[in-house]
Protein backbone atom coordinates (compact mmCIF):
# COMPACT_ATOMS: atom_id res chain seq x y z
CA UNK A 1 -27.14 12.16 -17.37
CA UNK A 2 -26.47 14.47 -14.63
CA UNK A 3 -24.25 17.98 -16.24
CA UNK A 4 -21.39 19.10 -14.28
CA UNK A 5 -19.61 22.46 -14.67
CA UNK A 6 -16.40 24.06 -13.38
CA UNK A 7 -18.15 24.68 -10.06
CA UNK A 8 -19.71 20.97 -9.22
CA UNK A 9 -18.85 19.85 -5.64
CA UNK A 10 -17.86 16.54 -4.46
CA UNK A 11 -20.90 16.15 -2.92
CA UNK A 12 -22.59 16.93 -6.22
CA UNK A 13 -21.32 14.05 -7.73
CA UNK A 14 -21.49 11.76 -5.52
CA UNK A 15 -25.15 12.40 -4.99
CA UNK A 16 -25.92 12.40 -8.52
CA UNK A 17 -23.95 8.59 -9.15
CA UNK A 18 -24.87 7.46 -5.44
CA UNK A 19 -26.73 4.20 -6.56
CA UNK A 20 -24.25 3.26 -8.59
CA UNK A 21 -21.53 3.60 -5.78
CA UNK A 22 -23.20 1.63 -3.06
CA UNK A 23 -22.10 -1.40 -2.34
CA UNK A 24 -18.82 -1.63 -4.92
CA UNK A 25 -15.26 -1.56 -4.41
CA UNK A 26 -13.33 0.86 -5.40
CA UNK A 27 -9.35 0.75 -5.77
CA UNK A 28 -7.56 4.70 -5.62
CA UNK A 29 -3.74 5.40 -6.31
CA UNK A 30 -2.17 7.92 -4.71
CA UNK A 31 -5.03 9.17 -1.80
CA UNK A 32 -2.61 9.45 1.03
CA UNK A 33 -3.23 13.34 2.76
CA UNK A 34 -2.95 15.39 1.45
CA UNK A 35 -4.63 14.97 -1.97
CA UNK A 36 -7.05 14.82 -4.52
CA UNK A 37 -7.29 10.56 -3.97
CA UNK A 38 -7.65 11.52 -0.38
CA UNK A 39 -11.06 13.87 -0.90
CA UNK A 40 -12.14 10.92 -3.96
CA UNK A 41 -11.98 7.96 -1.05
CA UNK A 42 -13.73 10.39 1.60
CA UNK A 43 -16.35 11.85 -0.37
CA UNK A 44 -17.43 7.93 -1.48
CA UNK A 45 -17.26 6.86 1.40
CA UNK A 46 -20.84 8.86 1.81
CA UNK A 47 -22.39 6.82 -0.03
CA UNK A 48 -21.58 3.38 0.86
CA UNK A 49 -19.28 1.70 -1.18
CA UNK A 50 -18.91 -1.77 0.66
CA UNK A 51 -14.65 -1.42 -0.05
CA UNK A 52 -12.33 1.19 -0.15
CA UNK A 53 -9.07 -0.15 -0.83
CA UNK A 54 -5.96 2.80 -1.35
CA UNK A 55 -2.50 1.95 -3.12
CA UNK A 56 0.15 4.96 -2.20
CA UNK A 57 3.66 5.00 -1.90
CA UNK A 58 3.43 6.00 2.06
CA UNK A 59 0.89 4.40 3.90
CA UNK A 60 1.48 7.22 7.06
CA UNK A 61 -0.24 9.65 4.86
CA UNK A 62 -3.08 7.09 4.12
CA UNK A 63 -3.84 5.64 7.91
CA UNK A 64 -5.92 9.21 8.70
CA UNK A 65 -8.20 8.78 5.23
CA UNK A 66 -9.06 5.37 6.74
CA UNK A 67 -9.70 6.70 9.83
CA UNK A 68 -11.91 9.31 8.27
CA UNK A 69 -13.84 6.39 6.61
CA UNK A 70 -14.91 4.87 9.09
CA UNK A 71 -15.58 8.10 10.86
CA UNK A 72 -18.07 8.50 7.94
CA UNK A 73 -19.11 4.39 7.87
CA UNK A 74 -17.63 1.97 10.04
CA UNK A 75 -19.10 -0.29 7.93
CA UNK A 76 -17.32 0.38 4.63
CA UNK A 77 -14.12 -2.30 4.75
CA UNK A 78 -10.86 -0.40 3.96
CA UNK A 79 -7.64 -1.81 2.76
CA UNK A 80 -4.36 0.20 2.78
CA UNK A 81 -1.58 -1.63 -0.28
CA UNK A 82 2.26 -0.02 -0.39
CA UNK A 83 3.09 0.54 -3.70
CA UNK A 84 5.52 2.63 -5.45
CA UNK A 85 4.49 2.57 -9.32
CA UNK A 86 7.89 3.65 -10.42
CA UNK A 87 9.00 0.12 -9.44
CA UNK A 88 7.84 -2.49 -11.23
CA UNK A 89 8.30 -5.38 -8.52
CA UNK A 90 6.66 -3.03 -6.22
CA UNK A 91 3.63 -2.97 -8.61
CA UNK A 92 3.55 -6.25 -9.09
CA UNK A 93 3.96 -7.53 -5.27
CA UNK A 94 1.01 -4.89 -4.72
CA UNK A 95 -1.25 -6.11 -7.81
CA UNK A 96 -1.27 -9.63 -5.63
CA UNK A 97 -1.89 -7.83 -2.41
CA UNK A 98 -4.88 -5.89 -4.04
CA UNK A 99 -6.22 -9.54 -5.95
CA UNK A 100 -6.08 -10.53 -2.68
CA UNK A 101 -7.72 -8.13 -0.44
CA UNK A 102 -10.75 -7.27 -3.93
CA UNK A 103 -11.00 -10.20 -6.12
CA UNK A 104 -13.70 -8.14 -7.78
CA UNK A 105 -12.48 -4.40 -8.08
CA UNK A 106 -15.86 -2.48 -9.32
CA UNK A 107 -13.84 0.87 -10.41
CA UNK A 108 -10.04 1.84 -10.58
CA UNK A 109 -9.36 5.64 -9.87
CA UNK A 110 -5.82 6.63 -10.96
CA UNK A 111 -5.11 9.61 -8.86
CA UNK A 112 -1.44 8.78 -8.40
CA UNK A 113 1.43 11.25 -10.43
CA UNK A 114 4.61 12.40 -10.17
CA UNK A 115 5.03 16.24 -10.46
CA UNK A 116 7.22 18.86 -10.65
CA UNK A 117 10.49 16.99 -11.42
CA UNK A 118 13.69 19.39 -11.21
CA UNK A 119 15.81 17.16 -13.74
CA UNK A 120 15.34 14.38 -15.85
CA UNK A 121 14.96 11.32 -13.61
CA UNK A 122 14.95 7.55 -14.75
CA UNK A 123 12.99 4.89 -12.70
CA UNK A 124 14.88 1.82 -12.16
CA UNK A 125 13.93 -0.17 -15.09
CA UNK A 126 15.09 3.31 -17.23
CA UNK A 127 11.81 4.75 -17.79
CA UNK A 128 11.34 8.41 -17.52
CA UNK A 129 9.49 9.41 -14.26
């Protein structure tokens, strides 16, 4: 098993776990760009998943990490699902899309979050964002 310290790369990992990326699908939260789900779906893409498939709350922000995909592997199939997780019949309208698009999802990467909240703020089914 490959160690990683403080200082590992992207491309450090990815080379180290490339077999076991090639070919899979991957679903990511939250990798519209800017962000850390934005540099995750890139940096796989170098190794050849077969599907990259990104669930974000703006899909403006994630059009340029597809394009950067296929810039990388025009090969790789990409899939872009609006969802916004505080919303529960958002989730759930965007679970079927995402069933749909991967009926076989090989790894989930929860990179979505909330941050930095000024005030206490309810969702609208009353759960604490």
């Amino acid at each position: 098993m490959p160690h990683f310290d403080a200082s590992a790369t992207s491309e450090q990992v990815i080379e180290a776990f490339k077999s076991n990326i090639k070919g899979k699908t991957f679903v990511i939260t939250g990798a519209g760009k800017p962000s850390i789900g934005s540099q995750m779906a890139t940096s796989l893409a170098k190794a050849g998943p077969s599907h990259i498939l990104i669930a974000s709350r703006t899909l403006s922000k994630v059009h340029p990490v597809l394009d950067e995909i296929h810039a990388i592997d025009s090969t790789i199939k990409t899939t872009a699902v609006e969802v916004n997780l505080t919303d529960h019949e958002s989730v759930r309208r965007a679970a079927d899309e995402i069933l749909a698009a991967a009926p076989k999802i090989d790894v989930l990467i929860n990179s979505a979050g909330v941050m930095a909240i000024k005030e206490y703020t309810l969702d609208k089914q009353g759960i604490e964002l």
